[in-house]
N, C-alpha and C. Protein backbone atom coordinates (compact mmCIF):
# COMPACT_ATOMS: atom_id res chain seq x y z
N UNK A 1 -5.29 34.60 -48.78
CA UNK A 1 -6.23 33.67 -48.21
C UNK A 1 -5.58 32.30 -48.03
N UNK A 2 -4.69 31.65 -49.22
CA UNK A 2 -4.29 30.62 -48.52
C UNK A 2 -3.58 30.48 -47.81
N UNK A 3 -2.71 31.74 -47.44
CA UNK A 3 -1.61 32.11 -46.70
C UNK A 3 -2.50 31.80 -45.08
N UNK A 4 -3.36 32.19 -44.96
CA UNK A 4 -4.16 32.18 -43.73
C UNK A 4 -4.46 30.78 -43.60
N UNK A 5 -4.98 29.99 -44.51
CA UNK A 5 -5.41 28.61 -44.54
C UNK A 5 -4.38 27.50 -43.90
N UNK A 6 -3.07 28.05 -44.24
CA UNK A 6 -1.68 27.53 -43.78
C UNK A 6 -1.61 27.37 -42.08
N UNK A 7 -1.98 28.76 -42.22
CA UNK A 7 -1.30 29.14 -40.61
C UNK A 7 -2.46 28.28 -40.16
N UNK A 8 -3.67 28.98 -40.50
CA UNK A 8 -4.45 27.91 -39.31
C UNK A 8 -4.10 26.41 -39.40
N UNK A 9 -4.03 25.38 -40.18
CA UNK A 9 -3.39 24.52 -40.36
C UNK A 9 -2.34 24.11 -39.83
N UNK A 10 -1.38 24.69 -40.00
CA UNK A 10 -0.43 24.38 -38.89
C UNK A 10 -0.25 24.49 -37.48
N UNK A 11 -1.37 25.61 -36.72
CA UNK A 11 -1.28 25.98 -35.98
C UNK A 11 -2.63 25.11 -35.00
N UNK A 12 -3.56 24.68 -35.75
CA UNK A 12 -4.18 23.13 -35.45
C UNK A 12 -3.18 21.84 -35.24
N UNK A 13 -2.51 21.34 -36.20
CA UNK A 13 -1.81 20.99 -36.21
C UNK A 13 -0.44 20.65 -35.13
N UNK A 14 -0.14 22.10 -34.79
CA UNK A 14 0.71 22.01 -33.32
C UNK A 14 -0.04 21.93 -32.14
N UNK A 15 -1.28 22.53 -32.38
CA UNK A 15 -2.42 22.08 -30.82
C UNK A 15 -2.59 20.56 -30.52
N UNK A 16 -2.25 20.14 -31.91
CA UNK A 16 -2.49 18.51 -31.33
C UNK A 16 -1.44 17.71 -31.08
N UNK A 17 -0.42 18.12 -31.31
CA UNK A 17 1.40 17.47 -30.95
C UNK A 17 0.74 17.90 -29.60
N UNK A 18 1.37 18.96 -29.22
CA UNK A 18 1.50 19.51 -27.90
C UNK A 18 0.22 18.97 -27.00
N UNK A 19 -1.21 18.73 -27.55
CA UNK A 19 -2.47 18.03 -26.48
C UNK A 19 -1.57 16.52 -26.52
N UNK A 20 -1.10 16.03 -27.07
CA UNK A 20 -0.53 14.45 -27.38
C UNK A 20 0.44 14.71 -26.38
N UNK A 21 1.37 15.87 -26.84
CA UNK A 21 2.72 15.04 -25.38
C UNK A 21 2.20 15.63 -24.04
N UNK A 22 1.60 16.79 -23.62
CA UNK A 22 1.04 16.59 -22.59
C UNK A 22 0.23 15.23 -21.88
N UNK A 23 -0.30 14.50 -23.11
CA UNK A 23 -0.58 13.65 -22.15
C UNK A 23 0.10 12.27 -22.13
N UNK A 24 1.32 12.54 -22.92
CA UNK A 24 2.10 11.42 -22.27
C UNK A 24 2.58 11.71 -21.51
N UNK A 25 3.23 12.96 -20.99
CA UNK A 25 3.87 13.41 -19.66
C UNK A 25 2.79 13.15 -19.01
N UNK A 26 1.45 13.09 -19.08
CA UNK A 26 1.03 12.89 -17.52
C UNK A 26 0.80 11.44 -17.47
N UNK A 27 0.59 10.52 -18.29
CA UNK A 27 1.03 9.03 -18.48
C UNK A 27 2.45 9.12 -17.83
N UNK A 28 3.25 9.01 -18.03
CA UNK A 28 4.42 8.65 -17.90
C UNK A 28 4.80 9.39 -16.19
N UNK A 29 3.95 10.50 -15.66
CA UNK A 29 4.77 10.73 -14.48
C UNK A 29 2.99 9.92 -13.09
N UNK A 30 2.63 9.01 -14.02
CA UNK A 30 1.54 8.35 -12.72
C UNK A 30 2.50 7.03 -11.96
N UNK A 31 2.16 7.50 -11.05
CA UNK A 31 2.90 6.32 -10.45
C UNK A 31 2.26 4.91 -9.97
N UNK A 32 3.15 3.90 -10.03
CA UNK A 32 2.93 2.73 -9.93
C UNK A 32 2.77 2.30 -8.48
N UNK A 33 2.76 3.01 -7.39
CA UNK A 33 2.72 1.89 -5.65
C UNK A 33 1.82 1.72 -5.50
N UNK A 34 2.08 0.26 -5.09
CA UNK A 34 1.30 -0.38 -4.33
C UNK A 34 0.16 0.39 -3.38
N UNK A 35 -1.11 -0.66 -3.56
CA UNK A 35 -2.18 0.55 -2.98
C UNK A 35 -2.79 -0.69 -2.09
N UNK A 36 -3.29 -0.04 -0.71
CA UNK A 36 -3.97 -1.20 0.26
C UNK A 36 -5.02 -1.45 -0.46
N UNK A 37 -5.33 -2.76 0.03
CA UNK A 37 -6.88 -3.37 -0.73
C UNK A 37 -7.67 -3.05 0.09
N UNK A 38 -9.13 -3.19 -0.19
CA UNK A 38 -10.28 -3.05 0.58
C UNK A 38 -11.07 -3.24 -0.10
N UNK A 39 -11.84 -3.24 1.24
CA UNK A 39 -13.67 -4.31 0.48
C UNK A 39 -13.40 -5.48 0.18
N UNK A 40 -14.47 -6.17 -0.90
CA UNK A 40 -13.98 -7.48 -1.69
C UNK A 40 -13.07 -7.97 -2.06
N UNK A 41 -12.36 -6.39 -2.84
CA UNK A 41 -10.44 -7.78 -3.16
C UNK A 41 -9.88 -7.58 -1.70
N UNK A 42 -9.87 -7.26 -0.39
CA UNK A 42 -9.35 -7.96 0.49
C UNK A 42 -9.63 -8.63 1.48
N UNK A 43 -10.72 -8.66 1.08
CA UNK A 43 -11.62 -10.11 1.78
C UNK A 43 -11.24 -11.35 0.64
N UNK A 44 -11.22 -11.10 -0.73
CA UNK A 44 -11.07 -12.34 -1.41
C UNK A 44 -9.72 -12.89 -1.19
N UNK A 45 -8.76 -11.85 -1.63
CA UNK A 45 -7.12 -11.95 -1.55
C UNK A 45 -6.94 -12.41 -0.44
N UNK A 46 -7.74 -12.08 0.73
CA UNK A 46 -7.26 -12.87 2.42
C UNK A 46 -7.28 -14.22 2.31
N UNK A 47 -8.67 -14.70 2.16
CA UNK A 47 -9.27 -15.69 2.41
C UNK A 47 -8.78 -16.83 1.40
N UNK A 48 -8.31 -16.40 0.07
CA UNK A 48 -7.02 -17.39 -0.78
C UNK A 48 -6.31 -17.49 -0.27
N UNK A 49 -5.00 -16.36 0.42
CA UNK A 49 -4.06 -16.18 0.92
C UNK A 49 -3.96 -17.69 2.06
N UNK A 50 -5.06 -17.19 2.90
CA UNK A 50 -5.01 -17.83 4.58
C UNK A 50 -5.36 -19.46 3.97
N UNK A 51 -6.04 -19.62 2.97
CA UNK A 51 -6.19 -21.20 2.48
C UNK A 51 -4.87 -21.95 1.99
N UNK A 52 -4.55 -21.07 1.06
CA UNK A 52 -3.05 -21.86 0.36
C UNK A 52 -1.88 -22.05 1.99
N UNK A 53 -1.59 -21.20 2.40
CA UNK A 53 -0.87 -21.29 3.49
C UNK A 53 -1.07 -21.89 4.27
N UNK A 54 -2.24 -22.37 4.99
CA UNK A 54 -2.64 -23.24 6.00
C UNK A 54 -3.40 -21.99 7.15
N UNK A 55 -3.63 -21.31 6.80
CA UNK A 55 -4.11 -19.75 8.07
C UNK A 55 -2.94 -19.43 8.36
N UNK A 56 -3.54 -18.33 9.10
CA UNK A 56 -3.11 -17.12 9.94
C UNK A 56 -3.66 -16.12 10.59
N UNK A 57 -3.06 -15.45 10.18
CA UNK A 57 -2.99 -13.50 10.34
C UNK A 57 -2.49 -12.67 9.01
N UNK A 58 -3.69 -11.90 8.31
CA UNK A 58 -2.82 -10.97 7.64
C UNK A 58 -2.42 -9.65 7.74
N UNK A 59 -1.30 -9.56 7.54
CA UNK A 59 -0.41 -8.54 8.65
C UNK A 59 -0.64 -7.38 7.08
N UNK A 60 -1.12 -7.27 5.80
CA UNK A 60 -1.02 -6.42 4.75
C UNK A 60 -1.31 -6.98 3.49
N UNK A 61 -2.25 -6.39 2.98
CA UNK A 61 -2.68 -6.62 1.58
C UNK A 61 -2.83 -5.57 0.51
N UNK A 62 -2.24 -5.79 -0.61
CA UNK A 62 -1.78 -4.70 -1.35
C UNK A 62 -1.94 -4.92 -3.06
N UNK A 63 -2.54 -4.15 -3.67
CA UNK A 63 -2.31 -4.23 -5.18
C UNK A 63 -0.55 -4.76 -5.84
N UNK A 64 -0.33 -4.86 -6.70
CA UNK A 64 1.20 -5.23 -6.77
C UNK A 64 1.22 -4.82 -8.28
N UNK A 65 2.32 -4.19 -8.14
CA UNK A 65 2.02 -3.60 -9.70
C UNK A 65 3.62 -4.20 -10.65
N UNK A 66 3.51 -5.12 -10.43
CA UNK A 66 4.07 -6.54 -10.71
C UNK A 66 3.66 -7.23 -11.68
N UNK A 67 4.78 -8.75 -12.14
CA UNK A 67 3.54 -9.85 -12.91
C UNK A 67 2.35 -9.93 -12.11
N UNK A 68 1.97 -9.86 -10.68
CA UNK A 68 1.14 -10.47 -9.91
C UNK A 68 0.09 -9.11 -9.93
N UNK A 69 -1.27 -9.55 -9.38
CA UNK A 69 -2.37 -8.58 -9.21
C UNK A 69 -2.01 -8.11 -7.84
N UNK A 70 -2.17 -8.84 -7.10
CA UNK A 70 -2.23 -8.39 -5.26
C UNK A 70 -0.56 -9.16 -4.88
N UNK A 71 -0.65 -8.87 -3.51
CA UNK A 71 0.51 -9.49 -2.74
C UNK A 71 -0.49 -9.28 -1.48
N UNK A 72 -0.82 -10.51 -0.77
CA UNK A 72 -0.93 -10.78 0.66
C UNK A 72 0.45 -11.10 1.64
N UNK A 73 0.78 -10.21 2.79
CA UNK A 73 1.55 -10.90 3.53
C UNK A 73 0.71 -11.35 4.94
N UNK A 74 1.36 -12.82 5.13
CA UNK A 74 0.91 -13.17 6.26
C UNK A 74 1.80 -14.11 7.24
N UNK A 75 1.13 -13.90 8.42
CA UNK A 75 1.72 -14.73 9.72
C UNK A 75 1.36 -15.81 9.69
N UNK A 76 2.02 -16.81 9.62
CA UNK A 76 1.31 -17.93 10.08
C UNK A 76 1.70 -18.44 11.42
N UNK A 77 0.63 -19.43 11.44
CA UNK A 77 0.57 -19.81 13.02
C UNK A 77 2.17 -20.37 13.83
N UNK A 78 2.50 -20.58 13.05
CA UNK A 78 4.12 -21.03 13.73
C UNK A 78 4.65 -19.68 13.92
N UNK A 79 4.52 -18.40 13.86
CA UNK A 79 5.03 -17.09 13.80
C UNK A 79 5.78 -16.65 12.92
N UNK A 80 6.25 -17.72 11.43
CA UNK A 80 6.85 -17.61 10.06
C UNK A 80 5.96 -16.31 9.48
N UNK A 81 6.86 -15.90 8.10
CA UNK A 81 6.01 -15.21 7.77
C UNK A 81 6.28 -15.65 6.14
N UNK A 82 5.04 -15.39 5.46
CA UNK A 82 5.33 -15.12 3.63
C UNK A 82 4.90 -14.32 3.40
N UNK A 83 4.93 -14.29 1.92
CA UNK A 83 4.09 -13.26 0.92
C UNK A 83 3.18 -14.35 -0.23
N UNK A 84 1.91 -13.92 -0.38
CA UNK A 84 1.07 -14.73 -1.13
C UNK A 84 1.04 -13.99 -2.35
N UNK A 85 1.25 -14.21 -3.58
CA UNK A 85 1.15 -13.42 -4.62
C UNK A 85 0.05 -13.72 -5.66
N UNK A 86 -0.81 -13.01 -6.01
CA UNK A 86 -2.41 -13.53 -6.59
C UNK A 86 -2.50 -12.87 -7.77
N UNK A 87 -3.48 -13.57 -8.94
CA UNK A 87 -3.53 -13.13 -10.31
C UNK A 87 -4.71 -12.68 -10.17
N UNK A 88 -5.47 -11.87 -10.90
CA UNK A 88 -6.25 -11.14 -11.00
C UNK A 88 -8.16 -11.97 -10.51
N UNK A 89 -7.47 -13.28 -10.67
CA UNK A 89 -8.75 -13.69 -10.26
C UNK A 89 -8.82 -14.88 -8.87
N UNK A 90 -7.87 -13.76 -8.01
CA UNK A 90 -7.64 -14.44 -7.07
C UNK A 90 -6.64 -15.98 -6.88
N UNK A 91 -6.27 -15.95 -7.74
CA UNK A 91 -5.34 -17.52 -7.74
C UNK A 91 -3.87 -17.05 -7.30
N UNK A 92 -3.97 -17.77 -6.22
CA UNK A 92 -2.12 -17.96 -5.79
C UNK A 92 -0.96 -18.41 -6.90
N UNK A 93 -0.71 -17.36 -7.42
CA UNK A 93 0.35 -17.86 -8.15
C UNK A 93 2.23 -18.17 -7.66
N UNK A 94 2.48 -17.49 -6.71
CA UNK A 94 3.21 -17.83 -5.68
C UNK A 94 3.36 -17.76 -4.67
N UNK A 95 4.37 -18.50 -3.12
CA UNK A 95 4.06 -18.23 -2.37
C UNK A 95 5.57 -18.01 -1.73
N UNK A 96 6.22 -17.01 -1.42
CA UNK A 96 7.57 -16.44 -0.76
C UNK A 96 7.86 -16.75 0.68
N UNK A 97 8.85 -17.38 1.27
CA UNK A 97 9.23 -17.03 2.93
C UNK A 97 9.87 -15.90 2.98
N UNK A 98 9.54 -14.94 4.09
CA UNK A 98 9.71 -13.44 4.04
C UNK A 98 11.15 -14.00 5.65
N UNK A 99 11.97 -13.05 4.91
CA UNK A 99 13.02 -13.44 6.33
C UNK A 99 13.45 -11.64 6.55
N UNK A 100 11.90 -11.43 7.03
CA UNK A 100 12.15 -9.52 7.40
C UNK A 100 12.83 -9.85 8.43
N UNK A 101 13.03 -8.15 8.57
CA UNK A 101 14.15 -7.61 9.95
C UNK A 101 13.18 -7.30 10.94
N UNK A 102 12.06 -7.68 11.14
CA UNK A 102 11.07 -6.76 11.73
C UNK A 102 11.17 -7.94 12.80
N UNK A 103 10.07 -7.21 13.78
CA UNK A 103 9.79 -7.93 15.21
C UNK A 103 9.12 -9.39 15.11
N UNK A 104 9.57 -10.53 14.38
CA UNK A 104 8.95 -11.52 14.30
C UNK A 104 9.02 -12.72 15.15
N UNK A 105 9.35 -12.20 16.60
CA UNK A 105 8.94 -12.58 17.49
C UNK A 105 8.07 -12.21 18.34
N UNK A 106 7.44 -11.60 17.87
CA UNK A 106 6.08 -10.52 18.71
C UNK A 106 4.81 -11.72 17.83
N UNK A 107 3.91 -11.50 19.10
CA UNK A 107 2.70 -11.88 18.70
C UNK A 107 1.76 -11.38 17.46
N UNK A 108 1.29 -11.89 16.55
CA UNK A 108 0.46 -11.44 15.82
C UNK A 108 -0.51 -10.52 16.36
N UNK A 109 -1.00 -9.54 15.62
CA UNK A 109 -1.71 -8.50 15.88
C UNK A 109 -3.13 -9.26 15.41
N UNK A 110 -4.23 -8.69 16.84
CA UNK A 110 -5.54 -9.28 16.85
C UNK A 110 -6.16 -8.22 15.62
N UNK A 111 -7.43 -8.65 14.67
CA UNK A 111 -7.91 -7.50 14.18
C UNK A 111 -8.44 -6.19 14.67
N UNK A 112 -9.10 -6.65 16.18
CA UNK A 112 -9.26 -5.35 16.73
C UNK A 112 -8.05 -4.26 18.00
N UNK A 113 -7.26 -5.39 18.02
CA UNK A 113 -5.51 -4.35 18.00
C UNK A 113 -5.10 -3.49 16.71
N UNK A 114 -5.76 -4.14 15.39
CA UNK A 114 -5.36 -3.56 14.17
C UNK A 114 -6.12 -2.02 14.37
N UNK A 115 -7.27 -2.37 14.11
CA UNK A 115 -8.45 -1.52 13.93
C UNK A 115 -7.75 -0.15 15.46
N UNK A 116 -7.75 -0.56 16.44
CA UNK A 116 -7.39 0.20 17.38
C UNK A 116 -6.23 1.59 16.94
N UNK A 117 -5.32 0.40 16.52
CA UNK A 117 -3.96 1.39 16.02
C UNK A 117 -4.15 1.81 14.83
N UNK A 118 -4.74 1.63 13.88
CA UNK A 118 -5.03 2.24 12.61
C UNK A 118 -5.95 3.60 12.82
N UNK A 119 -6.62 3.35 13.87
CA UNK A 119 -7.76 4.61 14.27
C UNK A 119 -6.76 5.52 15.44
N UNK A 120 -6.11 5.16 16.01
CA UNK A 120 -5.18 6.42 16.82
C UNK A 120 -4.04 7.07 15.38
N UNK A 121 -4.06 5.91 14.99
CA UNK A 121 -3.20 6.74 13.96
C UNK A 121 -3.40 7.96 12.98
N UNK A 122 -4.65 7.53 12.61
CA UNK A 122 -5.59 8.25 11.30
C UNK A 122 -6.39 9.42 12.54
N UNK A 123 -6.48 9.50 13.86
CA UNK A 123 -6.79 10.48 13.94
C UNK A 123 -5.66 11.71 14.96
N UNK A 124 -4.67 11.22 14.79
CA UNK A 124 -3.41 11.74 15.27
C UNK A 124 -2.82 12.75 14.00
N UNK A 125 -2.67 11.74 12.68
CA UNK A 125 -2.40 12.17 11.79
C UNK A 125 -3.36 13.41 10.92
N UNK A 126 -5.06 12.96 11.09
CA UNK A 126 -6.22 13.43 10.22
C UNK A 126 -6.38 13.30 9.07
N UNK A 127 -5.72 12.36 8.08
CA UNK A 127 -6.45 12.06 6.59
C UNK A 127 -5.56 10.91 6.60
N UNK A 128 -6.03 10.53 5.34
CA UNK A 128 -5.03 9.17 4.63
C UNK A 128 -5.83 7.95 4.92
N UNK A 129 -5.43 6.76 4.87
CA UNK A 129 -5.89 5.61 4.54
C UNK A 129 -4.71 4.76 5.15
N UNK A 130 -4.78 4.14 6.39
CA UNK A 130 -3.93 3.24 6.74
C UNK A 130 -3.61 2.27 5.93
N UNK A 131 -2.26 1.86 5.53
CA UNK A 131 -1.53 0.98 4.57
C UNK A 131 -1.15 -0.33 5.15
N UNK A 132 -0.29 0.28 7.08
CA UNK A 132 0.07 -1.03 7.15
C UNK A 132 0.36 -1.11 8.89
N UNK A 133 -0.16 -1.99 9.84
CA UNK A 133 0.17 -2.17 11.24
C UNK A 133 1.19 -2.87 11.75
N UNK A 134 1.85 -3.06 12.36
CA UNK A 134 2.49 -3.86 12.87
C UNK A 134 3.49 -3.49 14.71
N UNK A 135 3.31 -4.82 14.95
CA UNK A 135 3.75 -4.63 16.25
C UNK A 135 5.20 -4.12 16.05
N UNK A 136 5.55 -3.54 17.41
CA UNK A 136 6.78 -3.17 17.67
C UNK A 136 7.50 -2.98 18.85
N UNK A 137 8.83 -3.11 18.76
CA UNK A 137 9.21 -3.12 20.80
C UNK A 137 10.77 -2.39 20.25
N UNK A 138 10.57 -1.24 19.53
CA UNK A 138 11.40 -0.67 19.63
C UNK A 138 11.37 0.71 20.38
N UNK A 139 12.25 1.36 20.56
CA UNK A 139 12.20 3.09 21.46
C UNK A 139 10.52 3.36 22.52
N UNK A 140 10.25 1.81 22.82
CA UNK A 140 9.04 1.57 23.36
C UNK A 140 8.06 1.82 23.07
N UNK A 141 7.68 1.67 21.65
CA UNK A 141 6.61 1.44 20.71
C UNK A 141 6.03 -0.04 21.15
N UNK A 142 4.99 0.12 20.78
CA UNK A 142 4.22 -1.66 20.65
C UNK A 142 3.38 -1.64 19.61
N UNK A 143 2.99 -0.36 18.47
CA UNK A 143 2.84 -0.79 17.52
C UNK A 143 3.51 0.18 16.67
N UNK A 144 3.48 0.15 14.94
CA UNK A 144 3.58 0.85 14.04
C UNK A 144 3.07 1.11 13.10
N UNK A 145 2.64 2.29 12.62
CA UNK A 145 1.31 2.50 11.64
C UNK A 145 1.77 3.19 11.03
N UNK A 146 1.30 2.80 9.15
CA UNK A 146 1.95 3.64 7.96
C UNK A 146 0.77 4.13 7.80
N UNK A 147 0.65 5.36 7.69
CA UNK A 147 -0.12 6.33 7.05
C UNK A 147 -0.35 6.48 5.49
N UNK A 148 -0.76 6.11 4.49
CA UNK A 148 -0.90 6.81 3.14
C UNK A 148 -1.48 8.22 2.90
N UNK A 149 -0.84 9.38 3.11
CA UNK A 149 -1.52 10.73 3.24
C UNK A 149 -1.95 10.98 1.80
N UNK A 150 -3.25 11.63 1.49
CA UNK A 150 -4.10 12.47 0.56
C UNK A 150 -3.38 12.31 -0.65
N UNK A 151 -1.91 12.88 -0.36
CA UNK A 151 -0.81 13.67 -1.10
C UNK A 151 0.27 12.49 -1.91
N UNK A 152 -0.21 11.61 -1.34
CA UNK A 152 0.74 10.09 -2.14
C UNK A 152 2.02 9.96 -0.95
N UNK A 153 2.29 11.17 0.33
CA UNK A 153 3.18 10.80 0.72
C UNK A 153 2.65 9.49 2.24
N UNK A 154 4.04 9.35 2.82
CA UNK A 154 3.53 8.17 3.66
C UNK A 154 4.55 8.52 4.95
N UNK A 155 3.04 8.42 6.67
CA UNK A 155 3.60 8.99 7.59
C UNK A 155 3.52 7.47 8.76
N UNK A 156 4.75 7.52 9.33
CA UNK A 156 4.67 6.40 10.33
C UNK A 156 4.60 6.87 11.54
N UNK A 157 3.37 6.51 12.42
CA UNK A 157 3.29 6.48 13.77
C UNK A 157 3.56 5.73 14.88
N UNK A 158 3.96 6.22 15.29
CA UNK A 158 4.45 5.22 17.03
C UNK A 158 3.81 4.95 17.88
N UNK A 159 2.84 4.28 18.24
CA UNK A 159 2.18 3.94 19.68
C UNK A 159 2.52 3.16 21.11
N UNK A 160 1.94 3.57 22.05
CA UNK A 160 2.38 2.55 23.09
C UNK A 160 1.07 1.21 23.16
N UNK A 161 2.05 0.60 24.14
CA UNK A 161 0.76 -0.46 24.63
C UNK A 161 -0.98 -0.18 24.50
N UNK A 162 -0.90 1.20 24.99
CA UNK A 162 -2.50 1.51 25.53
C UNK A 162 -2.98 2.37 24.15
N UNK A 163 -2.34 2.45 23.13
CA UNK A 163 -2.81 2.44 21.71
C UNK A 163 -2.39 4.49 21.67
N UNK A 164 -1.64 5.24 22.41
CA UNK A 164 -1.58 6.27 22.85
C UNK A 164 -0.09 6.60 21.64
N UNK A 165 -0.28 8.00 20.75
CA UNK A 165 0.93 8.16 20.32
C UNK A 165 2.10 8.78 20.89
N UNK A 166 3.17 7.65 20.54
CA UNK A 166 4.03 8.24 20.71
C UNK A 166 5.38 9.03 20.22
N UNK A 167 5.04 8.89 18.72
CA UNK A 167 5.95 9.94 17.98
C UNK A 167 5.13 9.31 16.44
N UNK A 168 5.74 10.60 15.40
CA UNK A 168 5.36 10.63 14.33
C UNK A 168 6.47 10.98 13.37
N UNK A 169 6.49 10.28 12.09
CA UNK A 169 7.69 10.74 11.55
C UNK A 169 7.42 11.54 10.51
N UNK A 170 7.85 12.03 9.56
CA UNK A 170 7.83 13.13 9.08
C UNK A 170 7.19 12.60 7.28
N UNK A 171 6.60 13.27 6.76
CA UNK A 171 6.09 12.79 5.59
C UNK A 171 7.06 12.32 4.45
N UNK A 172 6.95 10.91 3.45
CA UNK A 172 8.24 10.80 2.87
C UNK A 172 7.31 10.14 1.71
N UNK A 173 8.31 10.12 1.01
CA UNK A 173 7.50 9.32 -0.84
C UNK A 173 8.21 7.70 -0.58
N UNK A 174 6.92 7.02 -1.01
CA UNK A 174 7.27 5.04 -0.80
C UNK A 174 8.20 5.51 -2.12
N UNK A 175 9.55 5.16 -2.28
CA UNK A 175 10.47 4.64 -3.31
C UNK A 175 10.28 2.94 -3.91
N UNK A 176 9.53 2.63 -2.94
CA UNK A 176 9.86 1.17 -3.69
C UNK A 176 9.70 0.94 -5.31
């Protein structure tokens, strides 16, 4: 009998190691990217953003899994660009000049150019959650749209002028 008392004992005992590192393996394999905002934090995160800077355009707003809560990037009216970086209760805690490679001589994108290309995109593609727009004048694109698919991976679309696709790239994991 105590021989039995053992085993079960130990064998409780290993059910709960093993429930424990299972769930640090699944702790440990969640990932950290950046996720688009919406609703309230990106109406709030904008509207700090576009104050500290003097306005704009915001070309992407994103959780930041950083010292910072969010990261706003935006255009400003001179066609410069930064990054606004915000603490959890909306306060600009810094503010970056962004010296991308991207088309930053193209006009800022209107919100309903956004809305346009985010919706050819998402229904070209069929799921996901648009992440990020931006103009483009490359392989005769005029815009570019990141897809966030279901699956955590992320698909970029090509459009022309008249919001029509024109290529799609192939599904890939954000490394950042």
């Amino acid at each position: 009998m105590r021989k039995k008392a053992v085993l079960i004992t130990g064998v409780a005992a290993a059910a709960v190691i093993l429930g424990g590192a299972t769930v640090a393996v699944a702790a440990s394999t969640q990932t950290t990217d950046d996720q688009p905002l919406g609703g309230t934090e990106l109406q709030q995160a904008s509207d700090a953003a576009l104050a500290k800077v003097g306005g704009g355009t915001v070309l992407k707003a994103e959780t930041d899994d950083g010292a910072t809560a969010f990261e706003v990037d935006v255009m400003r009216p001179d066609g410069s660009k930064v990054e606004v970086k915000l603490d959890r209760s909306f306060q600009v805690s810094t503010v970056e000049s962004q010296g991308w490679d991207d088309d930053s001589g193209l006009t800022a994108l209107s919100a309903e150019d956004r809305d346009k290309a985010g919706n050819a995109a998402l229904a070209r593609v069929g799921q996901g959650t648009v992440s990020e727009v931006e103009r483009e004048d490359e392989g005769g694109s005029a815009y570019e749209v990141e897809v966030r698919l279901n699956d955590g991976t992320q698909v970029e679309v090509q459009l022309g002028s008249d919001f029509q696709v024109l290529g799609q790239g192939a599904p890939e994991r954000d490394d950042d």
